[in-house]
PDB file of N, CA and C in Angstrom:
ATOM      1  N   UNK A   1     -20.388  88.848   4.797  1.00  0.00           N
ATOM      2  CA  UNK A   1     -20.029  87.619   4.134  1.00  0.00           C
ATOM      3  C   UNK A   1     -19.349  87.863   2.799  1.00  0.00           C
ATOM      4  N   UNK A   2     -19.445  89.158   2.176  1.00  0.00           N
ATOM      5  CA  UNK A   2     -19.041  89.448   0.739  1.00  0.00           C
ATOM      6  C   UNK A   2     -16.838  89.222   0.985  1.00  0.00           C
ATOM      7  N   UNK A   3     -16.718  90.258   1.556  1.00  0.00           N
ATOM      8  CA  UNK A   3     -15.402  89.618   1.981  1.00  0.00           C
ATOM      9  C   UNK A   3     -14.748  88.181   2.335  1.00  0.00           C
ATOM     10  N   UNK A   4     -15.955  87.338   2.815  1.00  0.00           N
ATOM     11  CA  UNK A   4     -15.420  86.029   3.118  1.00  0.00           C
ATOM     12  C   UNK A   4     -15.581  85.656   1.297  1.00  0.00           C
ATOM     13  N   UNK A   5     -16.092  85.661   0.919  1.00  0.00           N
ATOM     14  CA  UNK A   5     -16.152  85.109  -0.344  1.00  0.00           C
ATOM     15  C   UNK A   5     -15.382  85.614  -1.156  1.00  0.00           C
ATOM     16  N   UNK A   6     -14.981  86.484  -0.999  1.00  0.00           N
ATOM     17  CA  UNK A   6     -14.053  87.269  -2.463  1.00  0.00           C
ATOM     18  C   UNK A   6     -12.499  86.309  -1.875  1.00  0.00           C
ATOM     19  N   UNK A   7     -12.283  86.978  -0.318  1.00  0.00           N
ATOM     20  CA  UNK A   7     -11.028  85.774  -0.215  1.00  0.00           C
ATOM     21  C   UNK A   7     -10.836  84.328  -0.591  1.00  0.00           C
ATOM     22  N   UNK A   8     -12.007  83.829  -0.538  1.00  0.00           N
ATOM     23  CA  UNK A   8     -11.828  82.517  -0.390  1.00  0.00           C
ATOM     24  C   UNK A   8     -12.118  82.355  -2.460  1.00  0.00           C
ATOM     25  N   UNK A   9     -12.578  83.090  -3.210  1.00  0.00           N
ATOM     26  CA  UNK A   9     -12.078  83.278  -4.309  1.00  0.00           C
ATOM     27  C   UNK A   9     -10.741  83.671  -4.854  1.00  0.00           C
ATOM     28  N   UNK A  10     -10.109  84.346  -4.325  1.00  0.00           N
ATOM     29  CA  UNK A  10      -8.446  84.694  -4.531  1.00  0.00           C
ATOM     30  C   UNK A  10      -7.800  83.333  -4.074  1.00  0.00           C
ATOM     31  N   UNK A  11      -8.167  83.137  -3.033  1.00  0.00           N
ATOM     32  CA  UNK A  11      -7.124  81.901  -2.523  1.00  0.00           C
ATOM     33  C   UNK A  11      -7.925  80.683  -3.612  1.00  0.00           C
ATOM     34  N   UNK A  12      -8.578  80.655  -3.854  1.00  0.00           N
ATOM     35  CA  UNK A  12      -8.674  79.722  -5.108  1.00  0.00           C
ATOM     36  C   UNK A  12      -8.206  79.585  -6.573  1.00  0.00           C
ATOM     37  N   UNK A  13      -7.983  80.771  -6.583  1.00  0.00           N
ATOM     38  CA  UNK A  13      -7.930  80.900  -8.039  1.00  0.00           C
ATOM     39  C   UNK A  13      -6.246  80.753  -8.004  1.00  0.00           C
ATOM     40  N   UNK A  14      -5.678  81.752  -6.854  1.00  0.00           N
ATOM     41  CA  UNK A  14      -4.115  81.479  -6.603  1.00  0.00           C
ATOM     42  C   UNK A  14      -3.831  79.735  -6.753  1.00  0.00           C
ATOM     43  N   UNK A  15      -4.292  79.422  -5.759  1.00  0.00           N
ATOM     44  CA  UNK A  15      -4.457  77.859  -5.647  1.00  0.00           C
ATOM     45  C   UNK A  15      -4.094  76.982  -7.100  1.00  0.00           C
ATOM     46  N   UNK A  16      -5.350  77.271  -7.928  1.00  0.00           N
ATOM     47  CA  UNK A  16      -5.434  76.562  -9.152  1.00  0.00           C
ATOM     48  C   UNK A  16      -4.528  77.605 -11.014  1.00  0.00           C
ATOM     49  N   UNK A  17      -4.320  78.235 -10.491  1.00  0.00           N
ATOM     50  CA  UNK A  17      -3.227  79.177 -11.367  1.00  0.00           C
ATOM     51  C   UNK A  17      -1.660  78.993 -11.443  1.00  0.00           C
ATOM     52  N   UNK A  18      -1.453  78.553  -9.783  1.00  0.00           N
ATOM     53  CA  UNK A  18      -0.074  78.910  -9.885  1.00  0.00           C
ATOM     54  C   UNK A  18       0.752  77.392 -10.656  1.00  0.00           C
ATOM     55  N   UNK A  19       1.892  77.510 -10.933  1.00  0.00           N
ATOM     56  CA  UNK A  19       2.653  76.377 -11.374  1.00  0.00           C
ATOM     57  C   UNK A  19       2.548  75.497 -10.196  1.00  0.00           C
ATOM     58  N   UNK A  20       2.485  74.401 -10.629  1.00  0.00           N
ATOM     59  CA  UNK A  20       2.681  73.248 -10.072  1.00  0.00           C
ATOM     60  C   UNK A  20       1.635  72.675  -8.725  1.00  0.00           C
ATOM     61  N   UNK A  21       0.043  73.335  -9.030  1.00  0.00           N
ATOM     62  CA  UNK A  21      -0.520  73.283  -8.174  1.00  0.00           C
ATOM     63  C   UNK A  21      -2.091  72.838  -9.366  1.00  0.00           C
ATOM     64  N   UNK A  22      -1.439  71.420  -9.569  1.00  0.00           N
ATOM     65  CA  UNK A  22      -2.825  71.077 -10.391  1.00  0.00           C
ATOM     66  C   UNK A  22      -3.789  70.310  -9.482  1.00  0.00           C
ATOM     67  N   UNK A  23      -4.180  70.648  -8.262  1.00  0.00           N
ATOM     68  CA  UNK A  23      -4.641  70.053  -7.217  1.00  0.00           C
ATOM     69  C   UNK A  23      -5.084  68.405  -7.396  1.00  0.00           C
ATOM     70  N   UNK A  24      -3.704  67.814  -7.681  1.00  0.00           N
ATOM     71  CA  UNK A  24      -3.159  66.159  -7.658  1.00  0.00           C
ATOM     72  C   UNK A  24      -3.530  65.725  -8.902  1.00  0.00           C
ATOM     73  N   UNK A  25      -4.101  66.133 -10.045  1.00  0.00           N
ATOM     74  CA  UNK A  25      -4.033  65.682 -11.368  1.00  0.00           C
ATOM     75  C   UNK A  25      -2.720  65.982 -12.050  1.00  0.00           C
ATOM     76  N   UNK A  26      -2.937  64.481 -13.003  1.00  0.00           N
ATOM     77  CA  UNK A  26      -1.399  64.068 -13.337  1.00  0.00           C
ATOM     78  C   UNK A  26      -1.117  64.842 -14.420  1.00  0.00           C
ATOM     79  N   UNK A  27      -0.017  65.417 -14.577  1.00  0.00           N
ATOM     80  CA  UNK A  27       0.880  65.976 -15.722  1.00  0.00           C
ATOM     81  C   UNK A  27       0.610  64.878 -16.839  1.00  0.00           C
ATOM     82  N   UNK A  28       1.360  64.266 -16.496  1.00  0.00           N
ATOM     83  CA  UNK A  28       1.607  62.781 -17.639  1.00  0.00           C
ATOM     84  C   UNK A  28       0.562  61.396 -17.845  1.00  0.00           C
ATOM     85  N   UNK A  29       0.045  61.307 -18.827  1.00  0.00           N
ATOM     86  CA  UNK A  29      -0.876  60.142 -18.970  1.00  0.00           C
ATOM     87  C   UNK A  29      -0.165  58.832 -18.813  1.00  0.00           C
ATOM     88  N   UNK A  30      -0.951  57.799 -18.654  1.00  0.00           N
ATOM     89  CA  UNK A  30      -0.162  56.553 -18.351  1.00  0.00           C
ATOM     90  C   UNK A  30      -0.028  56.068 -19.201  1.00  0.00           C
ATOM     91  N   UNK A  31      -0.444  56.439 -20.463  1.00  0.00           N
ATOM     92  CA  UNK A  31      -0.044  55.834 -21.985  1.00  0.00           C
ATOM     93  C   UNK A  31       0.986  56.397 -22.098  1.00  0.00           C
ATOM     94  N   UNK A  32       1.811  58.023 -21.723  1.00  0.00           N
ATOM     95  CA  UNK A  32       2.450  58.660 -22.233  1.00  0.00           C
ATOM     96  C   UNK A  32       3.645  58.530 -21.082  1.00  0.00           C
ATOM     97  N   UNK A  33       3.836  57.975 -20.101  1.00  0.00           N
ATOM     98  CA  UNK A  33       4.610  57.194 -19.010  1.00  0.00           C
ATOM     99  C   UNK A  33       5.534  55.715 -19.754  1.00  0.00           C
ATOM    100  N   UNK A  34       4.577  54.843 -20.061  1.00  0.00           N
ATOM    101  CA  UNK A  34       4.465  53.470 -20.923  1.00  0.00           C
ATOM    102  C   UNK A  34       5.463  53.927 -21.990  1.00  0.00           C
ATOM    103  N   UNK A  35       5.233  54.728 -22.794  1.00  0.00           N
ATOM    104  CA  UNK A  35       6.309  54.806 -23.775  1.00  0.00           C
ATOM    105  C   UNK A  35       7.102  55.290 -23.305  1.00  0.00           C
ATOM    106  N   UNK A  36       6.986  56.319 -22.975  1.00  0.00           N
ATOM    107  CA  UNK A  36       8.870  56.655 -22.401  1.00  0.00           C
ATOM    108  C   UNK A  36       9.485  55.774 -21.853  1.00  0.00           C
ATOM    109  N   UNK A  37       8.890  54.520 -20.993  1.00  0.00           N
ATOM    110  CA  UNK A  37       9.554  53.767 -20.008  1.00  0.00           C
ATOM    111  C   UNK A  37       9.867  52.698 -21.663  1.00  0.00           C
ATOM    112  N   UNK A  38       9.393  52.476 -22.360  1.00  0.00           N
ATOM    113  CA  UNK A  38       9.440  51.539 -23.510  1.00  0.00           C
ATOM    114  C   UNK A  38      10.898  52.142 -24.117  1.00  0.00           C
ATOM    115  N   UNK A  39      10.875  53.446 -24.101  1.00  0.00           N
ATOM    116  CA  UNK A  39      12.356  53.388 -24.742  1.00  0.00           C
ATOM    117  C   UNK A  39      13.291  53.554 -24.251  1.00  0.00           C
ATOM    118  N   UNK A  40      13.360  53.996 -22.919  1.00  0.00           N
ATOM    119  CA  UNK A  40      14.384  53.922 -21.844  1.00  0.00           C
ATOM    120  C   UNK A  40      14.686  52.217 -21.560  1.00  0.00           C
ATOM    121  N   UNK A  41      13.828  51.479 -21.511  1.00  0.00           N
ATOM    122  CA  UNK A  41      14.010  50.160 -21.913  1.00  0.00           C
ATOM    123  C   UNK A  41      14.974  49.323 -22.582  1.00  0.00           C
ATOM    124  N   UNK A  42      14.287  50.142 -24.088  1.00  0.00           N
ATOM    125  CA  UNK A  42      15.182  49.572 -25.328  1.00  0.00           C
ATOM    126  C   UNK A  42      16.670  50.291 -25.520  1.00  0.00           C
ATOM    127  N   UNK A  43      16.605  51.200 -25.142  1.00  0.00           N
ATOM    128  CA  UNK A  43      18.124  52.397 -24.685  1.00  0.00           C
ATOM    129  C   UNK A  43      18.583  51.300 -23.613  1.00  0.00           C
ATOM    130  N   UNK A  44      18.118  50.986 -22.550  1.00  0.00           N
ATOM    131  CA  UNK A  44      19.349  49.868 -21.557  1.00  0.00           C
ATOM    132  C   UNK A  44      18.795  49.132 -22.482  1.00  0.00           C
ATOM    133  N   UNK A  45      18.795  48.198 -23.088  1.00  0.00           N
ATOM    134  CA  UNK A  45      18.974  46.860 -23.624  1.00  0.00           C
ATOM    135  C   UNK A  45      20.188  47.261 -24.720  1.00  0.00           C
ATOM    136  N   UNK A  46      20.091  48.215 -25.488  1.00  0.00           N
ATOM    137  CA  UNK A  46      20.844  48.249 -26.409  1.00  0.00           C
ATOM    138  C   UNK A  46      22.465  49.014 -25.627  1.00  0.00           C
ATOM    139  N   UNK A  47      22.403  49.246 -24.786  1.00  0.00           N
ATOM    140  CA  UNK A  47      23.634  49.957 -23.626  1.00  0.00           C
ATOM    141  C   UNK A  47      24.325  48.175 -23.473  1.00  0.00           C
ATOM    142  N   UNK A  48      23.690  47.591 -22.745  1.00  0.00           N
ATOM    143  CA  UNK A  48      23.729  46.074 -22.268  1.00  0.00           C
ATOM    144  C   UNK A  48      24.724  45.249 -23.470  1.00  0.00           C
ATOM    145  N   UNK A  49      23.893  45.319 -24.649  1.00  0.00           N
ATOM    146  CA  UNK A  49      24.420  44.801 -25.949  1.00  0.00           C
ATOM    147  C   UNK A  49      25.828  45.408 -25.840  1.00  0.00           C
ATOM    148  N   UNK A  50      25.931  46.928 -25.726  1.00  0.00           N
ATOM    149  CA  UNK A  50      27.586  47.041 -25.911  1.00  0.00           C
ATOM    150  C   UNK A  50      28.590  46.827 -25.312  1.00  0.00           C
ATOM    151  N   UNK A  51      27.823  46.287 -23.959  1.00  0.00           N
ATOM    152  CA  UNK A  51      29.174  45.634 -22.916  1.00  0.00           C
ATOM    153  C   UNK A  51      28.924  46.574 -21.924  1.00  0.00           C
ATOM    154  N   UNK A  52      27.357  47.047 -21.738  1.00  0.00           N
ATOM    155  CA  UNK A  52      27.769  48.303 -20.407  1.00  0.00           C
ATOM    156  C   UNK A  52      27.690  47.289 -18.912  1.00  0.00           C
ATOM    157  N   UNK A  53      27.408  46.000 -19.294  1.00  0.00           N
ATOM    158  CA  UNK A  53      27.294  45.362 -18.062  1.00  0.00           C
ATOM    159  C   UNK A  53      28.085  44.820 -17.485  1.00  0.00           C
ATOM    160  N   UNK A  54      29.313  45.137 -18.245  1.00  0.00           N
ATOM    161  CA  UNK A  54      30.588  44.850 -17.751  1.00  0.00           C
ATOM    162  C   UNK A  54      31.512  45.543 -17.386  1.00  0.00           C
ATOM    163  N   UNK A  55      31.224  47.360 -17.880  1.00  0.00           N
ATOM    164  CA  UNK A  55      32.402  48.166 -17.641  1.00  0.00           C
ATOM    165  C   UNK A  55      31.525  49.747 -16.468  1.00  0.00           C
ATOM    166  N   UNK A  56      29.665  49.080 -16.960  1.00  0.00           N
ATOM    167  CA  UNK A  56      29.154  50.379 -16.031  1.00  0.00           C
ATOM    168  C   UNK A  56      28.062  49.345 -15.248  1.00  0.00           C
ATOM    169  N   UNK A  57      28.533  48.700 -14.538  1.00  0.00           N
ATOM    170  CA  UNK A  57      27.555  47.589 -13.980  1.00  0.00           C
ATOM    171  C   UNK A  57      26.390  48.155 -12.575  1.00  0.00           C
ATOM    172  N   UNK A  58      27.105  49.622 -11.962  1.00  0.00           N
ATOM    173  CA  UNK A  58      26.306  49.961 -10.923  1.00  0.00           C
ATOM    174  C   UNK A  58      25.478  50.907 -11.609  1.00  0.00           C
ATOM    175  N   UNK A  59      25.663  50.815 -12.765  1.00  0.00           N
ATOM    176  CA  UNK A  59      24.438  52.310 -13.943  1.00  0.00           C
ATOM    177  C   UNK A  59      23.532  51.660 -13.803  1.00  0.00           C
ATOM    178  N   UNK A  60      23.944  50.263 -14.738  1.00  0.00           N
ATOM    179  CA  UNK A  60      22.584  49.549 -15.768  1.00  0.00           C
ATOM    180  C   UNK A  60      21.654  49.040 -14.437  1.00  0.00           C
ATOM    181  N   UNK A  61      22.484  48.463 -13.699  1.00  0.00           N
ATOM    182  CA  UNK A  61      21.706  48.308 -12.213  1.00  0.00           C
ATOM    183  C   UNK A  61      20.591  49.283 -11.731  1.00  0.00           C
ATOM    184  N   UNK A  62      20.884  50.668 -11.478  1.00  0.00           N
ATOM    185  CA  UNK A  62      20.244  51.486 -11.065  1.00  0.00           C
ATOM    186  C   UNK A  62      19.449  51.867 -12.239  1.00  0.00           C
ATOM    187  N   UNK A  63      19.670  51.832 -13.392  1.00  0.00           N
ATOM    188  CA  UNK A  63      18.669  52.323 -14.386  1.00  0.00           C
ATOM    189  C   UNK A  63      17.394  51.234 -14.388  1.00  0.00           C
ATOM    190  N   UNK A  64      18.108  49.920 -14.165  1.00  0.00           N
ATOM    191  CA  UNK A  64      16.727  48.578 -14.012  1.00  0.00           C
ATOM    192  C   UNK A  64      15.853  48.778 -12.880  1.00  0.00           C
ATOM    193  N   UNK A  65      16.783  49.186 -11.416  1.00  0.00           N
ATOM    194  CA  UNK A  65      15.833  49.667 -10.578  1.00  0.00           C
ATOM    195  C   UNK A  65      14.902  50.970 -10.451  1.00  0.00           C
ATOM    196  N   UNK A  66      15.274  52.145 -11.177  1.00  0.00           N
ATOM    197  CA  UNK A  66      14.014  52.895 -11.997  1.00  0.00           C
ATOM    198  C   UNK A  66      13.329  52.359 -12.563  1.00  0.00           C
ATOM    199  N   UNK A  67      13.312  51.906 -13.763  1.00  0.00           N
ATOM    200  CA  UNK A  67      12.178  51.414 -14.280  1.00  0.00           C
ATOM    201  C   UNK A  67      11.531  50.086 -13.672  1.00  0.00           C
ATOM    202  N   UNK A  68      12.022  49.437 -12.570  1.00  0.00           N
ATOM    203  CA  UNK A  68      10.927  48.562 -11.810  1.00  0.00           C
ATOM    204  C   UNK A  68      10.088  49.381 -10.894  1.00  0.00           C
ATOM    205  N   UNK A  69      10.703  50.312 -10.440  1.00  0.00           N
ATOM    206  CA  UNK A  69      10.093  51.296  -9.752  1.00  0.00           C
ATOM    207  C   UNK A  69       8.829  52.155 -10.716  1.00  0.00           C
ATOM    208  N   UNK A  70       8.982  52.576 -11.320  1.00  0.00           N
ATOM    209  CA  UNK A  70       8.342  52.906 -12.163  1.00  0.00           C
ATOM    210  C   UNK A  70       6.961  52.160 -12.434  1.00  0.00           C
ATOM    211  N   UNK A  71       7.269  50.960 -13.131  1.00  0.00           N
ATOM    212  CA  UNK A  71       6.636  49.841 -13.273  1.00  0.00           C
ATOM    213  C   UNK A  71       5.238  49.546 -12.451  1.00  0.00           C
ATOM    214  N   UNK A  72       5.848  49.975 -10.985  1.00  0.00           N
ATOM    215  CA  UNK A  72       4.883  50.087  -9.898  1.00  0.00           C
ATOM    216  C   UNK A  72       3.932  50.749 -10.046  1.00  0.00           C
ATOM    217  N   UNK A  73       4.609  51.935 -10.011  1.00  0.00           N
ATOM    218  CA  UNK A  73       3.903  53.144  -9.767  1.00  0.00           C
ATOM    219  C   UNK A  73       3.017  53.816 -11.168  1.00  0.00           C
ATOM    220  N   UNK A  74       3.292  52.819 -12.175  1.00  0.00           N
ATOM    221  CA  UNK A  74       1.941  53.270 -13.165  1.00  0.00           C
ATOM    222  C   UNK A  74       1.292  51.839 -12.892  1.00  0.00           C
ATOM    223  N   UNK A  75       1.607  50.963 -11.949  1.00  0.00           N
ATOM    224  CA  UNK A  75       0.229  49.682 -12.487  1.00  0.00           C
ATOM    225  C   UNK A  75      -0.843  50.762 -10.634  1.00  0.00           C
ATOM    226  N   UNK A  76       0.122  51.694 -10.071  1.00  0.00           N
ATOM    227  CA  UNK A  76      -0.630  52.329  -8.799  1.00  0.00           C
ATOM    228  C   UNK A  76      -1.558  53.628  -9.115  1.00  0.00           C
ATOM    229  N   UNK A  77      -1.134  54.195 -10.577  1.00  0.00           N
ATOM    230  CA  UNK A  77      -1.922  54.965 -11.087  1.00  0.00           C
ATOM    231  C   UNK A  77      -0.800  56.404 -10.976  1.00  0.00           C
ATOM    232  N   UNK A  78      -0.198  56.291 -10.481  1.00  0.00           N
ATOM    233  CA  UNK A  78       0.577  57.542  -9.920  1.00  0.00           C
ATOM    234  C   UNK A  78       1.830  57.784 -11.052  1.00  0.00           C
ATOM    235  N   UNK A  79       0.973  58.187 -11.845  1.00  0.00           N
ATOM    236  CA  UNK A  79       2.094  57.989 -13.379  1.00  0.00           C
ATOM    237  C   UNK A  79       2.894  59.918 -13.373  1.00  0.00           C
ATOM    238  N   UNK A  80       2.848  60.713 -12.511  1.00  0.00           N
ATOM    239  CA  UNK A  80       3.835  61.780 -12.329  1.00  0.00           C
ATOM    240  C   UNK A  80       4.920  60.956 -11.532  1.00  0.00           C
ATOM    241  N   UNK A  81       4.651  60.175 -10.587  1.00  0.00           N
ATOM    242  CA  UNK A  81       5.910  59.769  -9.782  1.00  0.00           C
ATOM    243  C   UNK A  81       6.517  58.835 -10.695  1.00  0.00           C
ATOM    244  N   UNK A  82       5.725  57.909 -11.282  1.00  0.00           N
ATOM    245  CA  UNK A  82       6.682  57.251 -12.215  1.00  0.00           C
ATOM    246  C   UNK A  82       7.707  57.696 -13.289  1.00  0.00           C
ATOM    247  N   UNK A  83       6.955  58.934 -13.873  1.00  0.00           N
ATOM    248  CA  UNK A  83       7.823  59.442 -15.043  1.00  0.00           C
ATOM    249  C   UNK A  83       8.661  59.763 -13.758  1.00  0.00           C
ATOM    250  N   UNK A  84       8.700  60.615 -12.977  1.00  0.00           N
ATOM    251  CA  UNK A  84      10.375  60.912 -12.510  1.00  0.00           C
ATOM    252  C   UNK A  84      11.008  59.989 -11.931  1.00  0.00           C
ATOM    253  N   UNK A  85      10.645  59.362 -11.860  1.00  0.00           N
ATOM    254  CA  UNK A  85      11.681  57.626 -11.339  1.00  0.00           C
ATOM    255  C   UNK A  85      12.194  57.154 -12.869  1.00  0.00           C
ATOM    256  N   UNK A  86      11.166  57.783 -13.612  1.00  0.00           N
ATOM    257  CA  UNK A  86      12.344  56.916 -15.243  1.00  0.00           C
ATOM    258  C   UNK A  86      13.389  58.293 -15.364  1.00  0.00           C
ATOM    259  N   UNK A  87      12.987  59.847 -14.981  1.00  0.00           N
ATOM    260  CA  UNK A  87      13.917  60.506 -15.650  1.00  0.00           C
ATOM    261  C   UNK A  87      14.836  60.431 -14.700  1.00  0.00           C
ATOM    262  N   UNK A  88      14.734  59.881 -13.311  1.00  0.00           N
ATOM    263  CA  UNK A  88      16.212  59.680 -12.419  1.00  0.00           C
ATOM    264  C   UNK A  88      16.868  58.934 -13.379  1.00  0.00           C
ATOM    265  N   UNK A  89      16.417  57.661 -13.855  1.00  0.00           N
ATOM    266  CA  UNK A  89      16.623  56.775 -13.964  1.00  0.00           C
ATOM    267  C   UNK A  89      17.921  56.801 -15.343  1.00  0.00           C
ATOM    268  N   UNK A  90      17.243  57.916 -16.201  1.00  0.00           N
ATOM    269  CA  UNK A  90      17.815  58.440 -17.884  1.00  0.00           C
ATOM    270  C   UNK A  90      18.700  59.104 -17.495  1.00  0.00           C
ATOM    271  N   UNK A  91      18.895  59.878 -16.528  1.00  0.00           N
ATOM    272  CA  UNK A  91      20.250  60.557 -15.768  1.00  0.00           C
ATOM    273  C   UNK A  91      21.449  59.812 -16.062  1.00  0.00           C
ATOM    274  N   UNK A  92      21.760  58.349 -15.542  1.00  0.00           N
ATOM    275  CA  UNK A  92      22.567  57.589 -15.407  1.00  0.00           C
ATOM    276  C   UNK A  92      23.086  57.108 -16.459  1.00  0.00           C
ATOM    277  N   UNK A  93      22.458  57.480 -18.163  1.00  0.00           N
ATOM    278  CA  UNK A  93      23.002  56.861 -19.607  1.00  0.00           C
ATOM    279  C   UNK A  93      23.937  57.410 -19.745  1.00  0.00           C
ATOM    280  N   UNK A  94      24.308  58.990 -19.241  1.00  0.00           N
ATOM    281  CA  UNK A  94      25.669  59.689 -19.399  1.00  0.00           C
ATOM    282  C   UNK A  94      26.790  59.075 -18.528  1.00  0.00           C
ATOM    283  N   UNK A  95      26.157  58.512 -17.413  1.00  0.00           N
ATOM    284  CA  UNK A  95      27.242  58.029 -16.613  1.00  0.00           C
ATOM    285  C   UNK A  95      27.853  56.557 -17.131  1.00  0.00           C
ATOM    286  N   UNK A  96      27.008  56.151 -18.040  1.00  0.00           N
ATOM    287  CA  UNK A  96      27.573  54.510 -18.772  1.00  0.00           C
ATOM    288  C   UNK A  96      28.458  55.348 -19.981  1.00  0.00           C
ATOM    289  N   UNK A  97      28.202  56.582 -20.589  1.00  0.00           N
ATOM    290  CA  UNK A  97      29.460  56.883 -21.369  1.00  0.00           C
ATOM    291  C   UNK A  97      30.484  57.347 -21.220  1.00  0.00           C
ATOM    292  N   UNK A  98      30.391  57.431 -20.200  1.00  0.00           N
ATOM    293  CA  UNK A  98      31.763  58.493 -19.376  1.00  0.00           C
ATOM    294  C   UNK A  98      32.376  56.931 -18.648  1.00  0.00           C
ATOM    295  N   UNK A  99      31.956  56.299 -18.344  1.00  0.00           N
ATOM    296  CA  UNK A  99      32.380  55.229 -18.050  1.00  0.00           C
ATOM    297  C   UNK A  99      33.496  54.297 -19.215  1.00  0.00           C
ATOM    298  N   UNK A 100      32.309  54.301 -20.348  1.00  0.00           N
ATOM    299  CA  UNK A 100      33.175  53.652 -21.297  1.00  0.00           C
ATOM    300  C   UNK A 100      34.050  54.503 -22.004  1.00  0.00           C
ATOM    301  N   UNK A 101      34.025  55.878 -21.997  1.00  0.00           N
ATOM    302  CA  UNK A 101      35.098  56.383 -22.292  1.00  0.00           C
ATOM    303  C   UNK A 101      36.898  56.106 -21.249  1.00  0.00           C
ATOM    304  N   UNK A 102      36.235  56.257 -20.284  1.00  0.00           N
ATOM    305  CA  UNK A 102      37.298  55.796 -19.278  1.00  0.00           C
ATOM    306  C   UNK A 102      37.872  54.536 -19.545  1.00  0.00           C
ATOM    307  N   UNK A 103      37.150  53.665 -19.607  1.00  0.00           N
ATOM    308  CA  UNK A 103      37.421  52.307 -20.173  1.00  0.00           C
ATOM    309  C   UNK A 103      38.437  52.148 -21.732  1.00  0.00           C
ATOM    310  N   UNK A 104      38.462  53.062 -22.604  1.00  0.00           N
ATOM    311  CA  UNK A 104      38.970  52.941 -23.329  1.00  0.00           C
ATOM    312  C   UNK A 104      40.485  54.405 -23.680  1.00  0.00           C
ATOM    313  N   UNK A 105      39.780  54.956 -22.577  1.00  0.00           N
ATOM    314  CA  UNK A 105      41.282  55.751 -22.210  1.00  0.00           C
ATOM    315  C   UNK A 105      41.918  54.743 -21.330  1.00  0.00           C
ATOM    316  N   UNK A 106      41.727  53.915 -20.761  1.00  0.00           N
ATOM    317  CA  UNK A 106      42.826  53.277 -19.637  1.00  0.00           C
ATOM    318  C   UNK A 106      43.679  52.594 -20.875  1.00  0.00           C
ATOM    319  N   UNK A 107      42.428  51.447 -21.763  1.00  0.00           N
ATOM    320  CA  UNK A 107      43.114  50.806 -22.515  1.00  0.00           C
ATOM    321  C   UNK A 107      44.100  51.187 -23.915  1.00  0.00           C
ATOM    322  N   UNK A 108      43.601  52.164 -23.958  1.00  0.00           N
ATOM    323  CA  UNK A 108      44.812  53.527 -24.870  1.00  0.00           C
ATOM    324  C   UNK A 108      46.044  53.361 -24.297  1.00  0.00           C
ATOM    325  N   UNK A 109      45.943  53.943 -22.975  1.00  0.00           N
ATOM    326  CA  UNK A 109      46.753  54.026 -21.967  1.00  0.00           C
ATOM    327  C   UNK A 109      47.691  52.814 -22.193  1.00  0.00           C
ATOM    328  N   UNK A 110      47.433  51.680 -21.575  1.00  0.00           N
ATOM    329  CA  UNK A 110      47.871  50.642 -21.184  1.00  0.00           C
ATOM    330  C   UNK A 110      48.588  50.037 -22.950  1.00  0.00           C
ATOM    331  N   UNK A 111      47.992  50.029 -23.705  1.00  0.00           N
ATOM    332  CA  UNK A 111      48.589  49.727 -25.071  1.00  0.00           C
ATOM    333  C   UNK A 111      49.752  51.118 -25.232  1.00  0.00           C
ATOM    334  N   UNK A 112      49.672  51.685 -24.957  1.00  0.00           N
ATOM    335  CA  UNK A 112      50.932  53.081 -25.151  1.00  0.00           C
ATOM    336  C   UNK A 112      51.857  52.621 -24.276  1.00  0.00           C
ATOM    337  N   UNK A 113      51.278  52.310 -22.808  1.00  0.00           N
ATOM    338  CA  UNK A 113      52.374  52.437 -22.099  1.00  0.00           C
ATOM    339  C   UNK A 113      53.223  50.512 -22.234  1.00  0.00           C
ATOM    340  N   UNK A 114      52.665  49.705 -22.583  1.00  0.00           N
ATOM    341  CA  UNK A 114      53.007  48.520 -22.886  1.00  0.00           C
ATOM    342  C   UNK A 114      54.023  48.841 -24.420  1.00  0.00           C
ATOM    343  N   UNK A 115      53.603  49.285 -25.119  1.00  0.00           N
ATOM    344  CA  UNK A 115      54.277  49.092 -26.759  1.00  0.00           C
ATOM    345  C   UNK A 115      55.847  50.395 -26.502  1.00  0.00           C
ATOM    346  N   UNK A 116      55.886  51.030 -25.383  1.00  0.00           N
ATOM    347  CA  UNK A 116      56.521  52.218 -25.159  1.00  0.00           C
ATOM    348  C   UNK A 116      57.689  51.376 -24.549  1.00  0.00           C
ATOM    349  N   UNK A 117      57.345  50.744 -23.486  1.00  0.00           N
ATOM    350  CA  UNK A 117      58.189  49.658 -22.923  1.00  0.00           C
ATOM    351  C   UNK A 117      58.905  48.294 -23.982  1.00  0.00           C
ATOM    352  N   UNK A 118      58.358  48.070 -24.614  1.00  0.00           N
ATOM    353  CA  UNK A 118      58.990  47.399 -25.861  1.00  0.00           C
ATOM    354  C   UNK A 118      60.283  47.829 -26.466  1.00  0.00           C
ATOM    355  N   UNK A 119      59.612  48.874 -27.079  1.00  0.00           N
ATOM    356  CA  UNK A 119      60.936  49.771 -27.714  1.00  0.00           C
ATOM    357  C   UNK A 119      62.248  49.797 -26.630  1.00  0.00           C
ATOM    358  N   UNK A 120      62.165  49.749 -25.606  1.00  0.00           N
ATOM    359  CA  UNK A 120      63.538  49.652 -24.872  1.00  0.00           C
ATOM    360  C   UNK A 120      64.499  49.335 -24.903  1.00  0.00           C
TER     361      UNK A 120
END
């Protein structure tokens, strides 16, 4: 029996040692979920304010549907799945600036190529 026990000690200790094997306890507290989702929040509200709902409308969309998702899944207790449904979710703020950069290279654009045509 000494062998059954020493294995079944290795495979435990492997078990509870290795990365990412906290046998289902959460990384992230649900207080510490709550705020992050609080300022990813106030980050789209203040995106919104600058007109992203008009020039990055499938972002702010998908960033609202993370954090409803989210939303869920800390009132379900499962506050690791939630934080990564908000950090999908924070992914997409680069894609509202690259957006509005585009947005204001077209309109560069379009004022150059309009005032260029003038001069004619």
């Amino acid at each position: 029996m000494k062998p059954l026990r020493f294995i079944t000690l290795i495979v435990f200790l492997i078990m509870t040692l290795l990365p990412g094997s906290r046998g289902g306890a959460d990384y992230h507290s649900a207080n510490e979920v709550k705020q992050i989702l609080s300022k990813v929040q106030k980050k789209l509200a203040e995106a919104k304010d600058q007109g992203a709902d008009s020039f990055a409308v499938n972002e702010t969309k998908r960033i609202q549907d993370q954090i409803t998702r989210a939303e869920i899944l800390i009132e379900k207790g499962e506050n690791d799945m939630a934080y990564y449904e908000i950090r999908i979710g924070v992914e997409y703020f680069p894609l509202i600036k690259a957006r509005e950069r585009l947005l204001k290279a077209r309109e560069a654009f379009e004022s150059f190529d309009s005032g260029k045509g003038a001069g004619k």
